[in-house]
C-alpha atoms as a PDB file:
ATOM      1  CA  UNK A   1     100.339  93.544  97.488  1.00  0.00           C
ATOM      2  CA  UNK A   2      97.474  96.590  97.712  1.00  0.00           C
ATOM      3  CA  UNK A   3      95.814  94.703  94.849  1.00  0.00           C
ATOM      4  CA  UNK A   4      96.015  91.616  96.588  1.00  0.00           C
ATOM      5  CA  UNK A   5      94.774  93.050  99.936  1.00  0.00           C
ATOM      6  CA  UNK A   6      92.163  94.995  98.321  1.00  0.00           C
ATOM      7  CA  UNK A   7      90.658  91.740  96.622  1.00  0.00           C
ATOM      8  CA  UNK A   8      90.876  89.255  99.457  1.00  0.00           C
ATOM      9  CA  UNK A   9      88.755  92.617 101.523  1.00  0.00           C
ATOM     10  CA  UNK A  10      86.180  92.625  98.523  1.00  0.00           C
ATOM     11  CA  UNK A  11      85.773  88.726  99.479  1.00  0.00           C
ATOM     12  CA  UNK A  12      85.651  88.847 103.009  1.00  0.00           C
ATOM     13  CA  UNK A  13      83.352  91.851 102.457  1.00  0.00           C
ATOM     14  CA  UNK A  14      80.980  89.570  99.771  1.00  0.00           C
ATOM     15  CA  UNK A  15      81.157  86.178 101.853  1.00  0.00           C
ATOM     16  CA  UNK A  16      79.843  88.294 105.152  1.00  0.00           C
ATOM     17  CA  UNK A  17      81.835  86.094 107.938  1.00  0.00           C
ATOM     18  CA  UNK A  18      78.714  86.170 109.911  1.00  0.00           C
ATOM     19  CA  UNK A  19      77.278  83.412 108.333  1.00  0.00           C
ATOM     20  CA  UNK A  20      80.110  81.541 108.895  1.00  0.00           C
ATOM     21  CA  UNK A  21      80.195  78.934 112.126  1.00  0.00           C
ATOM     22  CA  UNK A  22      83.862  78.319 111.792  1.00  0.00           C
ATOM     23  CA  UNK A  23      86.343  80.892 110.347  1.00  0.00           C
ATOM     24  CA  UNK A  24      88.155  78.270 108.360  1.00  0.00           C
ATOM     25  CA  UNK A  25      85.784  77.959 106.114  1.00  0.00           C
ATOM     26  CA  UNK A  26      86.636  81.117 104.904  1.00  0.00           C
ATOM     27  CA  UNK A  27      90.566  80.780 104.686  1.00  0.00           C
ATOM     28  CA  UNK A  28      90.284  77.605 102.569  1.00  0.00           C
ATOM     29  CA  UNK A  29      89.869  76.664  98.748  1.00  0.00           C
ATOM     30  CA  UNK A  30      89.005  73.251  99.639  1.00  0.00           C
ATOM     31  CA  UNK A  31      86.654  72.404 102.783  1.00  0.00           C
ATOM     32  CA  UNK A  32      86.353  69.263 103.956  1.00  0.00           C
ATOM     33  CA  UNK A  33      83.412  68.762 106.077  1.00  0.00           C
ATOM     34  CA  UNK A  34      81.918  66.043 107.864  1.00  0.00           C
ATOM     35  CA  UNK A  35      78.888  64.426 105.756  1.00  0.00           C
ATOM     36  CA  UNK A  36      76.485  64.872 108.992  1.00  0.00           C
ATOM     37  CA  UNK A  37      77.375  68.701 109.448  1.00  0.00           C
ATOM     38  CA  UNK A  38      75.050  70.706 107.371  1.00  0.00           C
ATOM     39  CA  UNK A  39      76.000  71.241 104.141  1.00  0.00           C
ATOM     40  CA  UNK A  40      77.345  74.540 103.110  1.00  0.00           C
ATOM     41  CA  UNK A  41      73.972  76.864 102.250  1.00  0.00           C
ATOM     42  CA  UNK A  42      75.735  79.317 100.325  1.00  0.00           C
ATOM     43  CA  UNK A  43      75.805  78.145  96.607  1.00  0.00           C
ATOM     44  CA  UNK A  44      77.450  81.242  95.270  1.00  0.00           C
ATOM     45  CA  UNK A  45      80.459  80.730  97.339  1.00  0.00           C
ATOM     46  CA  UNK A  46      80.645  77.259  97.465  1.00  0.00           C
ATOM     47  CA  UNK A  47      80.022  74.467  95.333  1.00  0.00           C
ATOM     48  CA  UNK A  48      80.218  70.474  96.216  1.00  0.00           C
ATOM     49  CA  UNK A  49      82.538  68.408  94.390  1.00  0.00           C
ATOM     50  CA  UNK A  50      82.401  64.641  95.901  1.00  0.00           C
ATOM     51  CA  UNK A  51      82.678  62.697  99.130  1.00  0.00           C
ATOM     52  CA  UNK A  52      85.837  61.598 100.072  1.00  0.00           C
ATOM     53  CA  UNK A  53      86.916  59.644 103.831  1.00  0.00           C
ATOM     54  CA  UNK A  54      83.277  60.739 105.550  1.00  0.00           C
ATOM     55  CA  UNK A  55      83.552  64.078 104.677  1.00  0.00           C
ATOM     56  CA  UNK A  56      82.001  66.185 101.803  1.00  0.00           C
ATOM     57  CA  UNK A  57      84.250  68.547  99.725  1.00  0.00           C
ATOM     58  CA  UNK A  58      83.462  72.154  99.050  1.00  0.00           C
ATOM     59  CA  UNK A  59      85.538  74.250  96.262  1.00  0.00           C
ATOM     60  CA  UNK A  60      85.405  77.968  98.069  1.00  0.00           C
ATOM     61  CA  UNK A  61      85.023  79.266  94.462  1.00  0.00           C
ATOM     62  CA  UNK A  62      84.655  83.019  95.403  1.00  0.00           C
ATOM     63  CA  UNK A  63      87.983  82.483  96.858  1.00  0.00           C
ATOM     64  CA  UNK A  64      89.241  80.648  94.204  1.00  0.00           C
ATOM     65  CA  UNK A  65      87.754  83.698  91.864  1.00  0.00           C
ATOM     66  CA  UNK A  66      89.635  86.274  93.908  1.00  0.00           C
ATOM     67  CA  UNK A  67      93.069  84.594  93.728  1.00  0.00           C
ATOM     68  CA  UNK A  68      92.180  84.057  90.137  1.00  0.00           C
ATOM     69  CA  UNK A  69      91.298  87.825  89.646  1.00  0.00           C
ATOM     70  CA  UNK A  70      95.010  88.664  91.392  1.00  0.00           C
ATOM     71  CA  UNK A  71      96.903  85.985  89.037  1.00  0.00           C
ATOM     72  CA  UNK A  72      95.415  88.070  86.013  1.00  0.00           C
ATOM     73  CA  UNK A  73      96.480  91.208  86.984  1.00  0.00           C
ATOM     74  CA  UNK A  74     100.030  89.790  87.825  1.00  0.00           C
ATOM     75  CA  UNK A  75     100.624  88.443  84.272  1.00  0.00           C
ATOM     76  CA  UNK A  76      98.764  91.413  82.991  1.00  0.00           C
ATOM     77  CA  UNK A  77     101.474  93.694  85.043  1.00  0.00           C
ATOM     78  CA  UNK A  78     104.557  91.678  84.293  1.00  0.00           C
ATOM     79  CA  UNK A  79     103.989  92.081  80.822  1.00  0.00           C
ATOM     80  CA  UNK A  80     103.213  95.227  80.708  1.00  0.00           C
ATOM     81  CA  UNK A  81     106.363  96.525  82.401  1.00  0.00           C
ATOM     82  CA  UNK A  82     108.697  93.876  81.273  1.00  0.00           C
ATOM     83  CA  UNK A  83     108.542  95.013  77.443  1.00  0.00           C
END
């Protein structure tokens, strides 16, 4: 659970939740957003996958990236201690 912690802080820490008008942005791999909001502006964090009901959908890939990072080290820890 430290690892985990530690990784989602590196992401808050990279995203900076200032530039952020609504937290849930932040919380979610997909965002759904209506298509006359402005779009996200953040490329690194987000990227746009489609249109879908009147609302465009954003992958949060550093988010996806962190909970990515934490699966590795889970396998990478279960094997190592289960042998």
């Amino acid at each position: 659970m430290k690892v985990l912690d530690s990784l989602l802080t590196q992401y808050i820490e990279e995203i900076g939740l200032d530039c952020f008008n609504e937290f849930y942005h932040c919380t979610q791999i997909v965002v759904k957003q209506d298509k006359t909001d402005i779009s996200m502006e953040d490329k690194n964090n987000f990227e746009k996958r489609g249109m879908k009901a009147g609302k465009n959908i954003y992958i949060n890939t550093a988010l996806l990236s962190a909970f990515n990072q934490f699966d590795y080290y889970l396998r990478h820890e279960l094997r190592y201690h289960s042998v």
